[in-house]
PDB file of N, CA and C in Angstrom:
ATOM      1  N   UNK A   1      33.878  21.490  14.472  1.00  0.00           N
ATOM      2  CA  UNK A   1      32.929  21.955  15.475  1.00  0.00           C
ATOM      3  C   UNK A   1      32.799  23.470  15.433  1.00  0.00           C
ATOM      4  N   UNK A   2      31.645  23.488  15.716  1.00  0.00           N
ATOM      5  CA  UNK A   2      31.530  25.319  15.903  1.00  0.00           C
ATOM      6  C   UNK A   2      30.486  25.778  17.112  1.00  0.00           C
ATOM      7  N   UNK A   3      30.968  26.623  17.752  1.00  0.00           N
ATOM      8  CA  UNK A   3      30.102  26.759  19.227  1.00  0.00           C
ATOM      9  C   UNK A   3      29.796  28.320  18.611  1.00  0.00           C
ATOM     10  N   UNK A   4      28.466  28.377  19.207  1.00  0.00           N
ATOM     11  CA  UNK A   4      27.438  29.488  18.400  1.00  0.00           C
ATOM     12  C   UNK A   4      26.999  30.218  20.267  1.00  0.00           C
ATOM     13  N   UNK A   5      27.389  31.406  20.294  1.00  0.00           N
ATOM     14  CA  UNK A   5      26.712  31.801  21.535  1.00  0.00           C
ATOM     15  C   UNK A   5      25.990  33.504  21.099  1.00  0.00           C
ATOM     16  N   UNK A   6      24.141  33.128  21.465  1.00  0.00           N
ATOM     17  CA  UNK A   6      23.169  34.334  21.128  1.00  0.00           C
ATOM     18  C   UNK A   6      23.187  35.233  22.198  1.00  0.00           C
ATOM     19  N   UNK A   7      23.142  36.628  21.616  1.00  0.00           N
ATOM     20  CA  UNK A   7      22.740  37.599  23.040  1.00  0.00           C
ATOM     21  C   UNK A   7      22.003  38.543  22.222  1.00  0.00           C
ATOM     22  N   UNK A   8      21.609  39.324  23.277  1.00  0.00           N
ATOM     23  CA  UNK A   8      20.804  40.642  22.881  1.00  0.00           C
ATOM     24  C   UNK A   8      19.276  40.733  22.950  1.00  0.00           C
ATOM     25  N   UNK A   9      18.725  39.622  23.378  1.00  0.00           N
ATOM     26  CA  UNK A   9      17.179  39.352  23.627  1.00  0.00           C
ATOM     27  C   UNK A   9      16.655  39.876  24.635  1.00  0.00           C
ATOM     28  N   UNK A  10      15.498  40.102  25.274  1.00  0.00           N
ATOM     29  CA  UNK A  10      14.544  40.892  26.253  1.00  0.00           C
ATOM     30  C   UNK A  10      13.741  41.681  25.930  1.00  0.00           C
ATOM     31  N   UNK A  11      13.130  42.030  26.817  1.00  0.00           N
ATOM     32  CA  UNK A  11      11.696  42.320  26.674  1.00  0.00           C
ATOM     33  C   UNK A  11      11.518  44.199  25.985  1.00  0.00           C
ATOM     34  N   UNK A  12      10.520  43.851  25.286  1.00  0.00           N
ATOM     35  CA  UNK A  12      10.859  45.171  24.254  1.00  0.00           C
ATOM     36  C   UNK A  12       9.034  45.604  24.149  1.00  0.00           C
ATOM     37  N   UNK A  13       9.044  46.622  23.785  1.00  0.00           N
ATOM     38  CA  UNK A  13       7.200  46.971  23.674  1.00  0.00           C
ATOM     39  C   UNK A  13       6.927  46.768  22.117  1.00  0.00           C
ATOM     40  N   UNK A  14       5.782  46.443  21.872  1.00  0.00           N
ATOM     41  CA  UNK A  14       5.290  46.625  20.504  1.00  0.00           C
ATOM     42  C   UNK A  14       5.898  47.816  19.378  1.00  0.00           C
ATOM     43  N   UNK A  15       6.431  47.517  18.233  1.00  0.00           N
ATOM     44  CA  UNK A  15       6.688  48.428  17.700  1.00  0.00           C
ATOM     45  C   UNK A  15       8.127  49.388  17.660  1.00  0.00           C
ATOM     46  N   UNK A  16       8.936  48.482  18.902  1.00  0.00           N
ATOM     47  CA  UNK A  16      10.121  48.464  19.697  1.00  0.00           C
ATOM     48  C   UNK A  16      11.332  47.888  18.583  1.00  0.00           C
ATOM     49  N   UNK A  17      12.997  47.907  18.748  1.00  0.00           N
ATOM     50  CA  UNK A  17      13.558  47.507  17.650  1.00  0.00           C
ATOM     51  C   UNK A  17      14.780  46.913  18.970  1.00  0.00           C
ATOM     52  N   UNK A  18      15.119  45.496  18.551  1.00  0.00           N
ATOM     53  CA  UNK A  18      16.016  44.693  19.098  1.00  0.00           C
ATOM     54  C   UNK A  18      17.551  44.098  17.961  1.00  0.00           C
ATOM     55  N   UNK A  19      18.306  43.935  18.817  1.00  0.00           N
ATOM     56  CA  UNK A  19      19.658  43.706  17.774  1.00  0.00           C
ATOM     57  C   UNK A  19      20.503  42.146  18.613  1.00  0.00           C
ATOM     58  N   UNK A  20      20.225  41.245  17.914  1.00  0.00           N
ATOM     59  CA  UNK A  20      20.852  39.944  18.746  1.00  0.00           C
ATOM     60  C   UNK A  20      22.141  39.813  17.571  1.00  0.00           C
ATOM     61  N   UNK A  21      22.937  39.018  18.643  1.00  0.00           N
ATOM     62  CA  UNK A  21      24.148  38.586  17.775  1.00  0.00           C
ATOM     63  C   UNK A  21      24.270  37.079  18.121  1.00  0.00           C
ATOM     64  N   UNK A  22      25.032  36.924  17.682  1.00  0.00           N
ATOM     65  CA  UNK A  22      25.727  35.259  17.745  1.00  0.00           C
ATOM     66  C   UNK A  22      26.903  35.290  17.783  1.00  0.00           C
ATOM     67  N   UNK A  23      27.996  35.221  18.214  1.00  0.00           N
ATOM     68  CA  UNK A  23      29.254  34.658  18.432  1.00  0.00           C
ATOM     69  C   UNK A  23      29.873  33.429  18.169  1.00  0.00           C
ATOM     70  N   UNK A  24      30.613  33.309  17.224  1.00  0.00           N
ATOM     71  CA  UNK A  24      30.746  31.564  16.591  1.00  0.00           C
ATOM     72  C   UNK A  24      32.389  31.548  16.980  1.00  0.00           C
ATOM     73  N   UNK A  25      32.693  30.463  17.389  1.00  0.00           N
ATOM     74  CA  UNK A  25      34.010  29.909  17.270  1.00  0.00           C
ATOM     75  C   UNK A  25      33.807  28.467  17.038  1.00  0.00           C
ATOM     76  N   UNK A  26      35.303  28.104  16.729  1.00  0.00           N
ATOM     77  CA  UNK A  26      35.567  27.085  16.082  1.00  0.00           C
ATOM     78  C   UNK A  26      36.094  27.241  14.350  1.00  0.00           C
ATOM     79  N   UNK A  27      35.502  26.239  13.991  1.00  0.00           N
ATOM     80  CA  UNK A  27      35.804  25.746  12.143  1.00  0.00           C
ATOM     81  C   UNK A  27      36.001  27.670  11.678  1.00  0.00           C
ATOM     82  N   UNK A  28      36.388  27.957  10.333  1.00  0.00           N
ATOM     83  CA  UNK A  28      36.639  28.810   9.946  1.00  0.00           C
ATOM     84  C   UNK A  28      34.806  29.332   9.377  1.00  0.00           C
ATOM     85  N   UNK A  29      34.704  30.605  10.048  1.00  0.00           N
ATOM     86  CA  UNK A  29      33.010  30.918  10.606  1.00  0.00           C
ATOM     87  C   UNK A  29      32.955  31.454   8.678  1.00  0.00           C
ATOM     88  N   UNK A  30      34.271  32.365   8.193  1.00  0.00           N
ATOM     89  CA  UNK A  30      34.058  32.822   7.098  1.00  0.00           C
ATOM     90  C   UNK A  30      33.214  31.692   5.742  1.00  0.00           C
ATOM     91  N   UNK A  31      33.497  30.515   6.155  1.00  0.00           N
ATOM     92  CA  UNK A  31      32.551  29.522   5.034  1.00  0.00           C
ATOM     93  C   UNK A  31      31.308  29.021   5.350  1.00  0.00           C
ATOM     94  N   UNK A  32      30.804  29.340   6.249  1.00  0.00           N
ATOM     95  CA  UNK A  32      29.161  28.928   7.008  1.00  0.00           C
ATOM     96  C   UNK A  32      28.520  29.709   6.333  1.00  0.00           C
ATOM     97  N   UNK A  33      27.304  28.807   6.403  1.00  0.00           N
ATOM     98  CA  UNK A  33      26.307  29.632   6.279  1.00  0.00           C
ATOM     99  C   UNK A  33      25.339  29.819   7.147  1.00  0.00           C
ATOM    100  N   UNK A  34      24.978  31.205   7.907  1.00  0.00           N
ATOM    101  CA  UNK A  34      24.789  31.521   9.149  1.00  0.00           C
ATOM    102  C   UNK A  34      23.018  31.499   9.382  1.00  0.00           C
ATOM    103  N   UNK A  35      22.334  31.063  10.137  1.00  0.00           N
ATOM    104  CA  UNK A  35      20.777  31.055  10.196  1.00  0.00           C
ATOM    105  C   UNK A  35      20.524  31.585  11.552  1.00  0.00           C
ATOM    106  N   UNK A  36      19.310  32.409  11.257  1.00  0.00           N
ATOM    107  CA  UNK A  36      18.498  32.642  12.602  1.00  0.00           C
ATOM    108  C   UNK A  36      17.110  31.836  12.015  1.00  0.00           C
ATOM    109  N   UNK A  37      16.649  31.176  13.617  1.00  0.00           N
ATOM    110  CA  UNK A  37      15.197  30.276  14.029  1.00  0.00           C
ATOM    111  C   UNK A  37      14.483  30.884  14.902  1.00  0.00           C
ATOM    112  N   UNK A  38      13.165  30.659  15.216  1.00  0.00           N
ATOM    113  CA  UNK A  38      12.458  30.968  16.985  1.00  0.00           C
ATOM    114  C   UNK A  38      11.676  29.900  16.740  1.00  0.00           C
ATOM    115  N   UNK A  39      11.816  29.888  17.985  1.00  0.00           N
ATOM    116  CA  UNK A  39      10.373  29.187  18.022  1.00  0.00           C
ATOM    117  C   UNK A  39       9.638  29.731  20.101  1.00  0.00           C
ATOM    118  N   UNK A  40       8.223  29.711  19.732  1.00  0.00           N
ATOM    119  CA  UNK A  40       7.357  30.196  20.450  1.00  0.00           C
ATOM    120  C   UNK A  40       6.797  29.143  21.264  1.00  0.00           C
ATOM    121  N   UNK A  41       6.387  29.606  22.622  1.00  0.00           N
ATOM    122  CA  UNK A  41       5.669  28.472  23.104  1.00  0.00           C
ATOM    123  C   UNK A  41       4.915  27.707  22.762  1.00  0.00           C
ATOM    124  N   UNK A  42       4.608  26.428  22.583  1.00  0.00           N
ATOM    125  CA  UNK A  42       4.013  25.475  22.279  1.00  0.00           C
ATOM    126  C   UNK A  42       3.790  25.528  20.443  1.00  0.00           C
ATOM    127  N   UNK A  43       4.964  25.921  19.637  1.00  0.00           N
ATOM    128  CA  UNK A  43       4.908  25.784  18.521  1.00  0.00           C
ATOM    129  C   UNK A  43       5.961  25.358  18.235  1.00  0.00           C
ATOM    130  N   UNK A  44       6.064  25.119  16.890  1.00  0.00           N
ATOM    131  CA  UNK A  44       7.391  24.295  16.066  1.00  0.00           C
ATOM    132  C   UNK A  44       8.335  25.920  16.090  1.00  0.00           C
ATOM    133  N   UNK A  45       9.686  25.086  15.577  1.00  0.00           N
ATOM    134  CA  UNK A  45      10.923  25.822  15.670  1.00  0.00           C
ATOM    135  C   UNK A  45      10.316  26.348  13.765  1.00  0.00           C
ATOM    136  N   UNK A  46      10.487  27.650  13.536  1.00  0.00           N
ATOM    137  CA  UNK A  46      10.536  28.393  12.400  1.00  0.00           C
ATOM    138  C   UNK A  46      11.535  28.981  12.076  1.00  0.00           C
ATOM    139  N   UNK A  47      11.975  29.109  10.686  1.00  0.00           N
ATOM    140  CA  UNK A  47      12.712  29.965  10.028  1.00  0.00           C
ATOM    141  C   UNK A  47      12.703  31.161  10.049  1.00  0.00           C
ATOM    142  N   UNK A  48      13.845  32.040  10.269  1.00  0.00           N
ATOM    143  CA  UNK A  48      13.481  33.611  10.333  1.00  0.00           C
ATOM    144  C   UNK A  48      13.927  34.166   9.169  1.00  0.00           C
ATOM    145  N   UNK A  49      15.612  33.763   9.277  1.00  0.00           N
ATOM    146  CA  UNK A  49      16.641  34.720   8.108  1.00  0.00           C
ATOM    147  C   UNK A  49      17.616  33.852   7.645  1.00  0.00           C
ATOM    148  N   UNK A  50      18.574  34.052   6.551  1.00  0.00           N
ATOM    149  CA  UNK A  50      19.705  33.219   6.232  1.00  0.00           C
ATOM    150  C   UNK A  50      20.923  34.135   5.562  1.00  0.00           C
ATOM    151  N   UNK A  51      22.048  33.826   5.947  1.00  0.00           N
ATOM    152  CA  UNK A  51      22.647  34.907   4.994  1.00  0.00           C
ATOM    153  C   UNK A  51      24.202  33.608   4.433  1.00  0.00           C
ATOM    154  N   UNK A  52      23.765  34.091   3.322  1.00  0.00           N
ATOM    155  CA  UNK A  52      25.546  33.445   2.636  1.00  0.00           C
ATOM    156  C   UNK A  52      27.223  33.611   3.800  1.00  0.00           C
ATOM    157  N   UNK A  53      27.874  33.414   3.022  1.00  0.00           N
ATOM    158  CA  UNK A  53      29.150  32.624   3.594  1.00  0.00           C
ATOM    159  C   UNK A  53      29.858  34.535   3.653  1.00  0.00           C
ATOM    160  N   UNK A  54      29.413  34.761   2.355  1.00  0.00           N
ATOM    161  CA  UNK A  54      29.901  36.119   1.730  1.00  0.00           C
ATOM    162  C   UNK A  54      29.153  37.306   2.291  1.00  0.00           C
ATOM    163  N   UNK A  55      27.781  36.752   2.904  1.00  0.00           N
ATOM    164  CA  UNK A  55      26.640  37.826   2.913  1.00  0.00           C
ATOM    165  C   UNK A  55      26.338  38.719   2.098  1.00  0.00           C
ATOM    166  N   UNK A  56      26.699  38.085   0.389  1.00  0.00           N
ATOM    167  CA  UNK A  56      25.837  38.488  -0.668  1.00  0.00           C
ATOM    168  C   UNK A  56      23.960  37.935  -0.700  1.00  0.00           C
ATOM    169  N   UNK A  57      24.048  37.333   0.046  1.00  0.00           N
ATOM    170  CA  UNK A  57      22.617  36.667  -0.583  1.00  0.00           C
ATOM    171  C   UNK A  57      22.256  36.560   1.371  1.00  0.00           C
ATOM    172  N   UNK A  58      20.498  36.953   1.192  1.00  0.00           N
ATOM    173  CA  UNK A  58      19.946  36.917   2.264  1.00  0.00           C
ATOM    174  C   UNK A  58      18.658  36.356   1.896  1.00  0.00           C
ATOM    175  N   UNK A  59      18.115  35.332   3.120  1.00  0.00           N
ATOM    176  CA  UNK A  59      16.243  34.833   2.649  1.00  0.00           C
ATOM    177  C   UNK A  59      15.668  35.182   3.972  1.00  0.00           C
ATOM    178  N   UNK A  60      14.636  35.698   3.959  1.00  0.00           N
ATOM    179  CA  UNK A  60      13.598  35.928   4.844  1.00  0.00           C
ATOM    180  C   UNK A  60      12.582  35.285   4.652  1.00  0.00           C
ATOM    181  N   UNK A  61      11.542  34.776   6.308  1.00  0.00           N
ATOM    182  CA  UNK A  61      10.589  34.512   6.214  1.00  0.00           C
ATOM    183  C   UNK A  61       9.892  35.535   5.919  1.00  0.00           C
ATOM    184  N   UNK A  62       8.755  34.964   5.296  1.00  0.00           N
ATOM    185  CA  UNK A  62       7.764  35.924   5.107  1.00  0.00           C
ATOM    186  C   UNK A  62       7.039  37.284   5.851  1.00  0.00           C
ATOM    187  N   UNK A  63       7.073  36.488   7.207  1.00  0.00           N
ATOM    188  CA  UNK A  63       6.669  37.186   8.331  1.00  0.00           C
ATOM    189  C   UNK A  63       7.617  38.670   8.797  1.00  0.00           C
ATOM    190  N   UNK A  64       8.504  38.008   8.444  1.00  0.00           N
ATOM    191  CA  UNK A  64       9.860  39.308   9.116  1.00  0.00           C
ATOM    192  C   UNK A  64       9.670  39.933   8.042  1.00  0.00           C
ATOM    193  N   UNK A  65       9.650  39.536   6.381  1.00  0.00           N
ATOM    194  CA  UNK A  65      10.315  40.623   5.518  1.00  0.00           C
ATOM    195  C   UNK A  65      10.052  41.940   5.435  1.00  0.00           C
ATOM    196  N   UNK A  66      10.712  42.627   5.341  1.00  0.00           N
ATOM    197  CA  UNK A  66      10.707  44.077   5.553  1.00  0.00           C
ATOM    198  C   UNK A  66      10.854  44.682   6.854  1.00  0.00           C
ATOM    199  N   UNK A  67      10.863  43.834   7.614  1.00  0.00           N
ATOM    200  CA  UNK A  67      11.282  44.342   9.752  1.00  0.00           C
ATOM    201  C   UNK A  67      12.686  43.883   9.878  1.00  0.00           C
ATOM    202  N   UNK A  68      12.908  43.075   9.249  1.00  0.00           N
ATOM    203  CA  UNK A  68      14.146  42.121  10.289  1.00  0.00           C
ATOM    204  C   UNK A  68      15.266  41.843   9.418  1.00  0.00           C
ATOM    205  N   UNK A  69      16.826  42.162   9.692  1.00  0.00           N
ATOM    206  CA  UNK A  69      17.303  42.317   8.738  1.00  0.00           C
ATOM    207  C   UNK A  69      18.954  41.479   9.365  1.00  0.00           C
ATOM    208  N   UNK A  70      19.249  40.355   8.589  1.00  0.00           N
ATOM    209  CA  UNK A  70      20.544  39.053   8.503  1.00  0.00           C
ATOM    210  C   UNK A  70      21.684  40.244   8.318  1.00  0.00           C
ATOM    211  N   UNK A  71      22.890  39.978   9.073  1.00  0.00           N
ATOM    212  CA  UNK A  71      23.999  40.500   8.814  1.00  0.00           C
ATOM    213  C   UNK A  71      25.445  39.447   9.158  1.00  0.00           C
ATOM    214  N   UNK A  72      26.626  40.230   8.639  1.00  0.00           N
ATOM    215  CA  UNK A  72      27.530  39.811   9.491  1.00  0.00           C
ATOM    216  C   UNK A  72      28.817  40.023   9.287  1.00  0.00           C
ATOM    217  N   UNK A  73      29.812  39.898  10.265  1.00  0.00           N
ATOM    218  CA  UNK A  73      31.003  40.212  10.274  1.00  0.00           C
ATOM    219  C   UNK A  73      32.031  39.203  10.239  1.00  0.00           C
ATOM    220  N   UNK A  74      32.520  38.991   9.309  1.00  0.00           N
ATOM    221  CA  UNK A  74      33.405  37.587   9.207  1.00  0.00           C
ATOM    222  C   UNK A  74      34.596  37.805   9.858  1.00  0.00           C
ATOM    223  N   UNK A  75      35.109  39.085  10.187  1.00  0.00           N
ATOM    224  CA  UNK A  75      36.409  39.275  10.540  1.00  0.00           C
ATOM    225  C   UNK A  75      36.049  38.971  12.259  1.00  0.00           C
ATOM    226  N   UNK A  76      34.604  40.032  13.208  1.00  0.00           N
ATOM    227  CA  UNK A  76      33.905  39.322  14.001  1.00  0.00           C
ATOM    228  C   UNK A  76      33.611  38.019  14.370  1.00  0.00           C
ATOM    229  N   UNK A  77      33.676  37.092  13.674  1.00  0.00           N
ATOM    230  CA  UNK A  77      33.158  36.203  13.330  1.00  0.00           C
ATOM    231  C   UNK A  77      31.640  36.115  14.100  1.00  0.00           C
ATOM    232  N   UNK A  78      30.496  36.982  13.892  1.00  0.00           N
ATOM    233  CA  UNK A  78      29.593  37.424  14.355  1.00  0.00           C
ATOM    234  C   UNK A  78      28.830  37.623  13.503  1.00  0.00           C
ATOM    235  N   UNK A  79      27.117  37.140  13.298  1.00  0.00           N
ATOM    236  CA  UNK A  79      26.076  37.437  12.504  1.00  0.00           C
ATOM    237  C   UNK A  79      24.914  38.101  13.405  1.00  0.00           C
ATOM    238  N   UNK A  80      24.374  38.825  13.210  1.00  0.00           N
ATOM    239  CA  UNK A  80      23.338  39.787  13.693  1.00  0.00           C
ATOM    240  C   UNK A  80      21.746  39.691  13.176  1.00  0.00           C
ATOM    241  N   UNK A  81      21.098  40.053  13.712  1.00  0.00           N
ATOM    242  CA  UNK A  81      19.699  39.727  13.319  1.00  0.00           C
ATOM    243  C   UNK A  81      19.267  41.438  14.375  1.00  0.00           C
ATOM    244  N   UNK A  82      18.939  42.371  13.074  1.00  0.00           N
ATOM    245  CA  UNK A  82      18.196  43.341  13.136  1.00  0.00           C
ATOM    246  C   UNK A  82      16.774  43.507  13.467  1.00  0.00           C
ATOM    247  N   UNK A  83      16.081  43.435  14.471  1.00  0.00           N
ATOM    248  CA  UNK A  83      14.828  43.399  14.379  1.00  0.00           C
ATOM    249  C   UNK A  83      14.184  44.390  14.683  1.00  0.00           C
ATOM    250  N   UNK A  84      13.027  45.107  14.067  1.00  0.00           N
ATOM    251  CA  UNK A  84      12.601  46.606  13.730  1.00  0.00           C
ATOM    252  C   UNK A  84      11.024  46.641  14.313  1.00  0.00           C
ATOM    253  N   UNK A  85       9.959  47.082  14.416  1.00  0.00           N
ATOM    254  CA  UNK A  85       8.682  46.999  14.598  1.00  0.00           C
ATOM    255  C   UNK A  85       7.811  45.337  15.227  1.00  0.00           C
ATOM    256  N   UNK A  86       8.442  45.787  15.669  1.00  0.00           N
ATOM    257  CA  UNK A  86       8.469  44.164  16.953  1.00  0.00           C
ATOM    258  C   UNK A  86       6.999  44.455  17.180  1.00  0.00           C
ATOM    259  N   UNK A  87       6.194  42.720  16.675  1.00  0.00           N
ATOM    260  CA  UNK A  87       5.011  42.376  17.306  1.00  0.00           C
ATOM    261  C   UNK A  87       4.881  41.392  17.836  1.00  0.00           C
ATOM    262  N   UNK A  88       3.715  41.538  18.893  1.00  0.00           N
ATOM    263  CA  UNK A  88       4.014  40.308  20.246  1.00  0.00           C
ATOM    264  C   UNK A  88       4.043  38.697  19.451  1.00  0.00           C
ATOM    265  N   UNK A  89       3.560  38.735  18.440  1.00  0.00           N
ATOM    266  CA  UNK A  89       4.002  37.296  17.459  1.00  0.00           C
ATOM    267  C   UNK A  89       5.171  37.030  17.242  1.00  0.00           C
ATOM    268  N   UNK A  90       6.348  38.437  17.196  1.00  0.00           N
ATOM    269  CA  UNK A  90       7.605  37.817  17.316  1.00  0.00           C
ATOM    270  C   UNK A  90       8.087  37.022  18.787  1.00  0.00           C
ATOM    271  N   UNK A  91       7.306  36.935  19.561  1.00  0.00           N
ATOM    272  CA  UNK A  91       8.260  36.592  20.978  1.00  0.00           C
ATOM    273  C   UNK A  91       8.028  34.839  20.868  1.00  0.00           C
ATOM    274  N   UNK A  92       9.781  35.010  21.126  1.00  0.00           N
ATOM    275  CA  UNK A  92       9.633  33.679  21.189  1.00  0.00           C
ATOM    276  C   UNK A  92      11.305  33.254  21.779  1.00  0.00           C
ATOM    277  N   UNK A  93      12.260  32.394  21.533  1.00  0.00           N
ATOM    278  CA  UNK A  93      13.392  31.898  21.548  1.00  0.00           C
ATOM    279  C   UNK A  93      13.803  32.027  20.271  1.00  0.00           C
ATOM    280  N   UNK A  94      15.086  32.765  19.846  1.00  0.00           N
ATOM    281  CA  UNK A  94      15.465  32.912  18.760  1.00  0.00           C
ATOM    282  C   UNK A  94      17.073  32.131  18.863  1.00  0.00           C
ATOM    283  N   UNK A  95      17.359  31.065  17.889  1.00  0.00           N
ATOM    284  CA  UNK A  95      18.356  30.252  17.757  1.00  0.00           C
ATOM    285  C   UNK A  95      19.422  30.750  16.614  1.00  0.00           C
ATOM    286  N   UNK A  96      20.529  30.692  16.817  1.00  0.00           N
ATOM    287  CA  UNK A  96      21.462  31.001  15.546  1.00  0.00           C
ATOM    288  C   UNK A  96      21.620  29.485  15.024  1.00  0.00           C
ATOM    289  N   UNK A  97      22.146  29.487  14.137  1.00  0.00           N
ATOM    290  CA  UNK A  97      22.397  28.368  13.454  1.00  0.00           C
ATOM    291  C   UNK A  97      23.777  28.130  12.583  1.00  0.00           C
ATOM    292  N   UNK A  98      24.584  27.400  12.185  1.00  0.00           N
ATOM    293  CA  UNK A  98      25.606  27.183  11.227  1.00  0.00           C
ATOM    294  C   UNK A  98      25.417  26.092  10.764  1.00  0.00           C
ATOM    295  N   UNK A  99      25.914  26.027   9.076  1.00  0.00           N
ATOM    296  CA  UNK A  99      25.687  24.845   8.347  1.00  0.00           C
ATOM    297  C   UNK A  99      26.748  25.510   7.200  1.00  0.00           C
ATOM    298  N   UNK A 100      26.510  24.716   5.977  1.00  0.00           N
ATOM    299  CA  UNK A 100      27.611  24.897   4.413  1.00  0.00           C
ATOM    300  C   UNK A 100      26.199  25.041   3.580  1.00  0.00           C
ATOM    301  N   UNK A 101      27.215  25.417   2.269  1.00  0.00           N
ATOM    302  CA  UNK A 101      26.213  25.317   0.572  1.00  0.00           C
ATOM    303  C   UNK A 101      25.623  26.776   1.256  1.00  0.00           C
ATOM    304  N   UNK A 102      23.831  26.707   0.589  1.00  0.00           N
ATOM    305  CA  UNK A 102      23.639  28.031   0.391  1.00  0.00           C
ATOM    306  C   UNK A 102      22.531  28.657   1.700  1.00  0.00           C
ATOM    307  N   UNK A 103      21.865  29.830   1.841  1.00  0.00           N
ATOM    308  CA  UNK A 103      21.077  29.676   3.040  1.00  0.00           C
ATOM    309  C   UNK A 103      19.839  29.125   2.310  1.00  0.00           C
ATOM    310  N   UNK A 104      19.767  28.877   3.715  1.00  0.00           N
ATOM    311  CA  UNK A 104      17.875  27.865   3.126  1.00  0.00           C
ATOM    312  C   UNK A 104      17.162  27.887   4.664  1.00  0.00           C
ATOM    313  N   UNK A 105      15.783  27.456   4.400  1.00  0.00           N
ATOM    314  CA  UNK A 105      15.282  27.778   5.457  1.00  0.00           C
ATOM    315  C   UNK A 105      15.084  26.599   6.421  1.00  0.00           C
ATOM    316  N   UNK A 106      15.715  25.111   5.482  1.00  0.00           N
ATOM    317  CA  UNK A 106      15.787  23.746   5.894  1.00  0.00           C
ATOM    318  C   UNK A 106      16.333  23.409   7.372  1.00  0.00           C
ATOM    319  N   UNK A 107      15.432  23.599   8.664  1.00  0.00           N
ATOM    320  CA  UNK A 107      16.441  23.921   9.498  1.00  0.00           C
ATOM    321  C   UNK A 107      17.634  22.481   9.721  1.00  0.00           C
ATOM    322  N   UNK A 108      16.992  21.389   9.224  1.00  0.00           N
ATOM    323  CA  UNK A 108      17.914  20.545   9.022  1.00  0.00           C
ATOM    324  C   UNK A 108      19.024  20.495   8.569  1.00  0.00           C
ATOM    325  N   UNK A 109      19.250  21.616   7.525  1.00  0.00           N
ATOM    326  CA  UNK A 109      20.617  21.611   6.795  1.00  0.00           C
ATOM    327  C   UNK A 109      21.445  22.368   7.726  1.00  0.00           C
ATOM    328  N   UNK A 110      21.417  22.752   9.118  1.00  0.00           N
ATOM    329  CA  UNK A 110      22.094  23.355   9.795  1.00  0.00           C
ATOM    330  C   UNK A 110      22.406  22.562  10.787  1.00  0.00           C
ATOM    331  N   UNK A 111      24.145  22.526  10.840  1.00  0.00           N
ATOM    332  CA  UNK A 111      25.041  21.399  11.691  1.00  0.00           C
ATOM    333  C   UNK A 111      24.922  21.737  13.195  1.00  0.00           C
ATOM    334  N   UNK A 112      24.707  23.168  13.775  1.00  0.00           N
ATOM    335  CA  UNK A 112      25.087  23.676  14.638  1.00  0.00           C
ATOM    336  C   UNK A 112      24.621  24.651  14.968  1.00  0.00           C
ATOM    337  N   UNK A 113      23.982  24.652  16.627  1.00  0.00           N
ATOM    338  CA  UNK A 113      23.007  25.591  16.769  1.00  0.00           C
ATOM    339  C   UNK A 113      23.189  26.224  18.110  1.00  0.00           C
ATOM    340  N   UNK A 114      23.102  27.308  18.312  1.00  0.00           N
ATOM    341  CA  UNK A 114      23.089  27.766  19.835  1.00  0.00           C
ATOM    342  C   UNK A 114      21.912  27.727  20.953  1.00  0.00           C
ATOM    343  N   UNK A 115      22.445  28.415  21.987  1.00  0.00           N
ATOM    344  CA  UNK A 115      21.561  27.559  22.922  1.00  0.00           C
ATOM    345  C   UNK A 115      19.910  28.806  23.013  1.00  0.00           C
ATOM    346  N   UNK A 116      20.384  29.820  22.338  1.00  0.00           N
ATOM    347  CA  UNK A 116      18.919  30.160  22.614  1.00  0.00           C
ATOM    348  C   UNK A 116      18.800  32.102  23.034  1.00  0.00           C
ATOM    349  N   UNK A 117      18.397  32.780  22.455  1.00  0.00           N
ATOM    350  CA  UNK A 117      18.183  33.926  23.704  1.00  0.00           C
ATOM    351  C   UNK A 117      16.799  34.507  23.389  1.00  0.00           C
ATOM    352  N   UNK A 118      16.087  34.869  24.540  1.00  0.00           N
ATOM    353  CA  UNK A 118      14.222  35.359  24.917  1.00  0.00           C
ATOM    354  C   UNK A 118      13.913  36.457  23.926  1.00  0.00           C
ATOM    355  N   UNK A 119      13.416  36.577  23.445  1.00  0.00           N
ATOM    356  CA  UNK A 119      12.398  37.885  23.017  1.00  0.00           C
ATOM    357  C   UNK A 119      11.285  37.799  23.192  1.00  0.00           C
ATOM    358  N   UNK A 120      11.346  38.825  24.207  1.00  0.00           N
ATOM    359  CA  UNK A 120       9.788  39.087  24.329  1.00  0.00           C
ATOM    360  C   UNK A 120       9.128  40.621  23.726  1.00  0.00           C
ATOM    361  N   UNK A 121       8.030  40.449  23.834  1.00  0.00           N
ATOM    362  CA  UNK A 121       7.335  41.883  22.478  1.00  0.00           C
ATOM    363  C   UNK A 121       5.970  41.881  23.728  1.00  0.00           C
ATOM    364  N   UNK A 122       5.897  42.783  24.482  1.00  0.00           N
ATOM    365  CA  UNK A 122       4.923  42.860  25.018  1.00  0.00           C
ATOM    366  C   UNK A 122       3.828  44.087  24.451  1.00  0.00           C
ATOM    367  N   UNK A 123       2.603  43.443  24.076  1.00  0.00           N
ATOM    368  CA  UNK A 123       1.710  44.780  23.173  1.00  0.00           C
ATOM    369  C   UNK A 123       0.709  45.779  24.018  1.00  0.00           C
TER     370      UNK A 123
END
């Protein structure tokens, strides 16, 4: 089991830069592979970021690349999601995620998910 808890979300202006974390306990966090999701009102849950076990290897959606940037601290056992030039398209509920193997944007391949924290991007 692994319990995933998000913070760092609220309301930010266009163009504004936000820093959420996740907090994992449980199973040993150093072999996960760690995901951030959102999803927006009345839309499907999307892929944001993914980062390896090692945090050699990172995938971005399209949308973020170049704003938003996967991290993390294994000794923390804490992954971060950098977010830079915030547009009101980012607001939404942003989810951490844990799963094994490699990151992907499959949100299915992820065992374990937290409960959620707001971003809002007001323009």
């Amino acid at each position: 089991q692994v319990q995933l808890v998000e913070s760092g979300g609220g309301l930010v202006q266009a163009g504004g830069s936000l820093r959420l974390s996740c907090a994992a306990s449980g199973r040993t966090f150093s072999s996960t592979v760690m995901g951030w999701f959102r999803q927006a009102p009345e839309k499907e849950r999307e892929f944001v970021a993914a980062i390896s076990w090692s945090g050699s290897s990172t995938i971005y959606a399209d949308s973020v690349k170049g704003r938003f940037m996967i991290s993390r601290n294994n000794a923390k056992t804490t992954v971060y999601l950098q977010m830079n030039s915030l547009k009101a398209e980012d607001t939404a509920v942003y989810y951490c995620a844990a799963g094994l193997g490699f990151p992907s944007y499959r949100s299915h391949l992820y065992d374990y998910w937290g409960q959620g924290t707001q971003v809002t991007v007001s323009s």
